[in-house]
Protein backbone atom coordinates (compact mmCIF):
# COMPACT_ATOMS: atom_id res chain seq x y z
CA UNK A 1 32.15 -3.43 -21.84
CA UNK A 2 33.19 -0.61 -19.39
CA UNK A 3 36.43 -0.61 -20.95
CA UNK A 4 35.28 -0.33 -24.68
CA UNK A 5 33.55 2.84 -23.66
CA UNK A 6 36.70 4.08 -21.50
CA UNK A 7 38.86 3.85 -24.76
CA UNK A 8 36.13 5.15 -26.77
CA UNK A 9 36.11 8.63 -24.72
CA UNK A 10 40.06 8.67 -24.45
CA UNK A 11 40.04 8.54 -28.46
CA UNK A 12 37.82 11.32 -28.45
CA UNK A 13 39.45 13.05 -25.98
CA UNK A 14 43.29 12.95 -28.16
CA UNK A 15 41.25 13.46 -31.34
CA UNK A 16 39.89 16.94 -30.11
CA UNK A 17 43.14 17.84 -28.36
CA UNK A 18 44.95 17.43 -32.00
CA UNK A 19 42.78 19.08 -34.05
CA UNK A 20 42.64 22.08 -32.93
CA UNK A 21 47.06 22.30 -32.69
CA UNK A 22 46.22 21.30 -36.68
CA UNK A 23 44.33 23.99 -37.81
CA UNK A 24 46.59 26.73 -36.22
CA UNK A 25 49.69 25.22 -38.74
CA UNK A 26 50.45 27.27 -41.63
CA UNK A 27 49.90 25.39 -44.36
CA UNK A 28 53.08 25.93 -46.83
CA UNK A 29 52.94 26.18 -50.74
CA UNK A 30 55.01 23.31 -52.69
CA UNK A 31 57.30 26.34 -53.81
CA UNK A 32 57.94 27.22 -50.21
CA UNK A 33 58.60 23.46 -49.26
CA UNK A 34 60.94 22.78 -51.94
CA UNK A 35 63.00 26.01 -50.89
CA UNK A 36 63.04 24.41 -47.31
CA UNK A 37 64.41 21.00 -48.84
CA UNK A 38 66.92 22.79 -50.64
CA UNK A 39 68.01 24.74 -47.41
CA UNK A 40 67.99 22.01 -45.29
CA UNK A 41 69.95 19.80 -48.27
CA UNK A 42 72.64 22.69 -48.06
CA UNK A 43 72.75 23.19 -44.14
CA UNK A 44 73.40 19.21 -43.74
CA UNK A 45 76.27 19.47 -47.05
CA UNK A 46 77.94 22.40 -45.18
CA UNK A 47 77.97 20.72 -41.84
CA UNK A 48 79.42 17.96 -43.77
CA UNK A 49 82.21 20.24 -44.96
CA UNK A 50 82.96 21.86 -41.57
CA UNK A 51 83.30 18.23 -40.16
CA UNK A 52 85.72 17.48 -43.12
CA UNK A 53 87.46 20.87 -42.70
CA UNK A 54 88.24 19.43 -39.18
CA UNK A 55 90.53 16.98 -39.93
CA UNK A 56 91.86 17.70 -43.48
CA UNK A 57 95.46 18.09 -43.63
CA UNK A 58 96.48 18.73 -47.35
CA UNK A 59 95.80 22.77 -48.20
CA UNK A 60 94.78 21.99 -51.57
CA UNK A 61 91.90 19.63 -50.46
CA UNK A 62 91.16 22.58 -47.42
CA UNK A 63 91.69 24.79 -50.23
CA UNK A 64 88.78 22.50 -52.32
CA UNK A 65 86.54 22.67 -49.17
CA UNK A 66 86.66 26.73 -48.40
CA UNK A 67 85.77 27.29 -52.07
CA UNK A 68 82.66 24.44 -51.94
CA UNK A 69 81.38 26.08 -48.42
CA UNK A 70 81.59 29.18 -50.05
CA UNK A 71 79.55 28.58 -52.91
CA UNK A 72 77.07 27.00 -50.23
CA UNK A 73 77.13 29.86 -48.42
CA UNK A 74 76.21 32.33 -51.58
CA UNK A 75 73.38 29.83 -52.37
CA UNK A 76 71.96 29.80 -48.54
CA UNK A 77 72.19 33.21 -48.74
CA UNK A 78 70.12 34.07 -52.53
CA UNK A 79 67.46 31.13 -51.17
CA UNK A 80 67.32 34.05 -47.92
């Protein structure tokens, strides 16, 4: 029975050491947190590029790439 109250206290114990963290995050709009999914879409795509830009040997594919991380580039930087 000792034990049942032991637990009981530690889960009160974690519960009160989260909430507190919780009510200090800012709490984002939906517009705000589909601008971060679109950022972090087009940071992963670029990185994706730059890995592809690595290895590519024909200048019209590199050619293909510089123009694609370009346009990702002007989109990263109208999201701001």
């Amino acid at each position: 029975m000792a034990r049942g109250w032991e637990s009981k206290s530690v889960e009160e114990q974690q519960s009160e050491a989260v909430s507190p963290a919780d009510k200090s995050r800012r709490q984002f709009t939906p517009d705000e947190l589909a601008k971060r999914r679109e950022q972090e879409g087009i940071f992963l795509t670029r990185k994706r590029i730059l890995q592809q830009m690595e290895t590519v040997q024909h200048p019209q594919h590199r050619k293909m790439l510089e123009m694609a991380l370009s346009e990702l580039d002007a989109k990263l930087a109208k999201l701001g």
